[in-house]
C-alpha atoms as a PDB file:
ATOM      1  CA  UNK A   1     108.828  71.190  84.674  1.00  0.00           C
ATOM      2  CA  UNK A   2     109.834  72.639  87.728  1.00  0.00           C
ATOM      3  CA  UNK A   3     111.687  70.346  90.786  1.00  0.00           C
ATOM      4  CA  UNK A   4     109.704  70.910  93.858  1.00  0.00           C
ATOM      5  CA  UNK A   5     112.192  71.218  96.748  1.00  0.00           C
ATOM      6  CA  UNK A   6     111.632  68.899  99.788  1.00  0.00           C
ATOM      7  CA  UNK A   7     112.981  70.237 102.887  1.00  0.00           C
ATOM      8  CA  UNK A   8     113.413  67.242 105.851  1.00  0.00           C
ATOM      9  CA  UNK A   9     114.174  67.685 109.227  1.00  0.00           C
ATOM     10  CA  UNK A  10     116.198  65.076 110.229  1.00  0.00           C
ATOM     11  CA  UNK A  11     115.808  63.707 114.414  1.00  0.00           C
ATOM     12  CA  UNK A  12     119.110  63.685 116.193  1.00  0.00           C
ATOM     13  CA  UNK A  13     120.574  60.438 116.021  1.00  0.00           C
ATOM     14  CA  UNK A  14     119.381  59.357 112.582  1.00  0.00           C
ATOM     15  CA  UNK A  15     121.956  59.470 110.259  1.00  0.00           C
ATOM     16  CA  UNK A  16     121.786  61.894 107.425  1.00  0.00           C
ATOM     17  CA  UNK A  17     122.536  59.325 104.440  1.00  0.00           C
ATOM     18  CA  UNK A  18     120.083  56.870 105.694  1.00  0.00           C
ATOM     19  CA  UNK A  19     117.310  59.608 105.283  1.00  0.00           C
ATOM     20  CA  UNK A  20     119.125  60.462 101.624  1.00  0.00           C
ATOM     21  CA  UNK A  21     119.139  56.943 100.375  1.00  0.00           C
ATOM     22  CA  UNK A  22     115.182  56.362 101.676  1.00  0.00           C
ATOM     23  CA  UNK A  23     114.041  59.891  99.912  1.00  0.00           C
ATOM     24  CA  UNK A  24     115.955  57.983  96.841  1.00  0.00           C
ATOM     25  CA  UNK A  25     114.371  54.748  96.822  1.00  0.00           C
ATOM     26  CA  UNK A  26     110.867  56.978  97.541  1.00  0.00           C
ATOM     27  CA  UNK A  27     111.710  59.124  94.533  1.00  0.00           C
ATOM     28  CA  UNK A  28     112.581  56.179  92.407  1.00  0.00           C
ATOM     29  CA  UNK A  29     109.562  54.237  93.156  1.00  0.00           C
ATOM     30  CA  UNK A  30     107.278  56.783  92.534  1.00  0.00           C
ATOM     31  CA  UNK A  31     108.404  57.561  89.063  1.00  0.00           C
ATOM     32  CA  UNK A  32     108.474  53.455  88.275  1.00  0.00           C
ATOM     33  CA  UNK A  33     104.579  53.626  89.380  1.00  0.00           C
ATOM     34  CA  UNK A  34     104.345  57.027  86.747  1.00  0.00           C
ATOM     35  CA  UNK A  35     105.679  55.276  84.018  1.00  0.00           C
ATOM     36  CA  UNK A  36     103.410  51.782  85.106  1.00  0.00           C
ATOM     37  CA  UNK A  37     100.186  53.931  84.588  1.00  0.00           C
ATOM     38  CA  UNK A  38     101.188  55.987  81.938  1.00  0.00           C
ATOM     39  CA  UNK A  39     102.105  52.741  80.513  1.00  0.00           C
ATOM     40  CA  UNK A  40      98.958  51.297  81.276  1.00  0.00           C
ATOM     41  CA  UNK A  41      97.094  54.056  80.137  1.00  0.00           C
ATOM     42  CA  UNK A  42      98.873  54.007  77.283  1.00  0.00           C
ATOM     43  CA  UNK A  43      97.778  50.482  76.250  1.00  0.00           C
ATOM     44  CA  UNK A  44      94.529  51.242  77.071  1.00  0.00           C
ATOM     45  CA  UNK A  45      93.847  53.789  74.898  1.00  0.00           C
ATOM     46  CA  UNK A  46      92.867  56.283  78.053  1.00  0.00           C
ATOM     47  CA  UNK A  47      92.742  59.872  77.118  1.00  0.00           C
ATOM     48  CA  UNK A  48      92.662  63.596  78.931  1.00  0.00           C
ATOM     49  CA  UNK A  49      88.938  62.816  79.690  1.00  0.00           C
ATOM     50  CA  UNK A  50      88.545  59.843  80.673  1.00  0.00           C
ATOM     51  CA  UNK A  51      91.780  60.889  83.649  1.00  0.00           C
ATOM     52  CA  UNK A  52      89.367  63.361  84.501  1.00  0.00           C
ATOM     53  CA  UNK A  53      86.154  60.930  84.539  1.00  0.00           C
ATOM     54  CA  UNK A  54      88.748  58.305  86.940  1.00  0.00           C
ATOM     55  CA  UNK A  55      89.829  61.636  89.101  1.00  0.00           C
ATOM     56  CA  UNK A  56      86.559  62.596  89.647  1.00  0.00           C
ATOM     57  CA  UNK A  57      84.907  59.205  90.519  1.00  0.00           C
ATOM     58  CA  UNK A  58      88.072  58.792  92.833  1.00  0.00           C
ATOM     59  CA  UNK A  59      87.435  61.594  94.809  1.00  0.00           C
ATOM     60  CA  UNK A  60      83.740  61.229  95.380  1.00  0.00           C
ATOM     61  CA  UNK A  61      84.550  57.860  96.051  1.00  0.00           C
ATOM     62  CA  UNK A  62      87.183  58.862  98.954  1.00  0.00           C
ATOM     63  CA  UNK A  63      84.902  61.701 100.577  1.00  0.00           C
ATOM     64  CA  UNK A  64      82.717  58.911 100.875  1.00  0.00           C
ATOM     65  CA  UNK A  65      84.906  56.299 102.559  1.00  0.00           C
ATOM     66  CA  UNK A  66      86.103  59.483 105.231  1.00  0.00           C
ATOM     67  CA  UNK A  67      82.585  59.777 105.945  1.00  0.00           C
ATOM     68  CA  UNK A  68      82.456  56.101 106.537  1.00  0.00           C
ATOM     69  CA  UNK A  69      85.987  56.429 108.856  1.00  0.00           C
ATOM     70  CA  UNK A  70      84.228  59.771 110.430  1.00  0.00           C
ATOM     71  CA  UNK A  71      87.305  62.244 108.935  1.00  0.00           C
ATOM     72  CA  UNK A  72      85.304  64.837 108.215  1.00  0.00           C
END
């Protein structure tokens, strides 16, 4: 699996290891809430196709709610 590279531009004044420890903490919480679902899903007994069935019902039910917020 490839490691997508994250470029930041970083505003004068900020210091550079404050915006390297918050990328960390971002990177480290998203992979704890990866392994939570896969977890879950794991428990569950969710498969490839019922992923799909939750991706798809998610999206129609976003495009809905931007409607509702007028983003489209």
């Amino acid at each position: 699996m490839a490691v997508p590279k994250i470029v930041v531009q970083i505003p004068e004044g900020v210091r550079k290891e404050f915006v390297e420890l918050q990328v960390k903490r971002a990177i480290e919480a998203e992979r704890a809430r990866i392994e939570f679902i896969e977890d879950i899903a794991r428990r569950l007994g969710i498969d490839e196709k019922d992923i799909e069935a939750i991706e798809k019902a998610r999206d129609e039910a976003w495009q809905e709610f931007k409607k509702e917020l007028g983003l489209e």
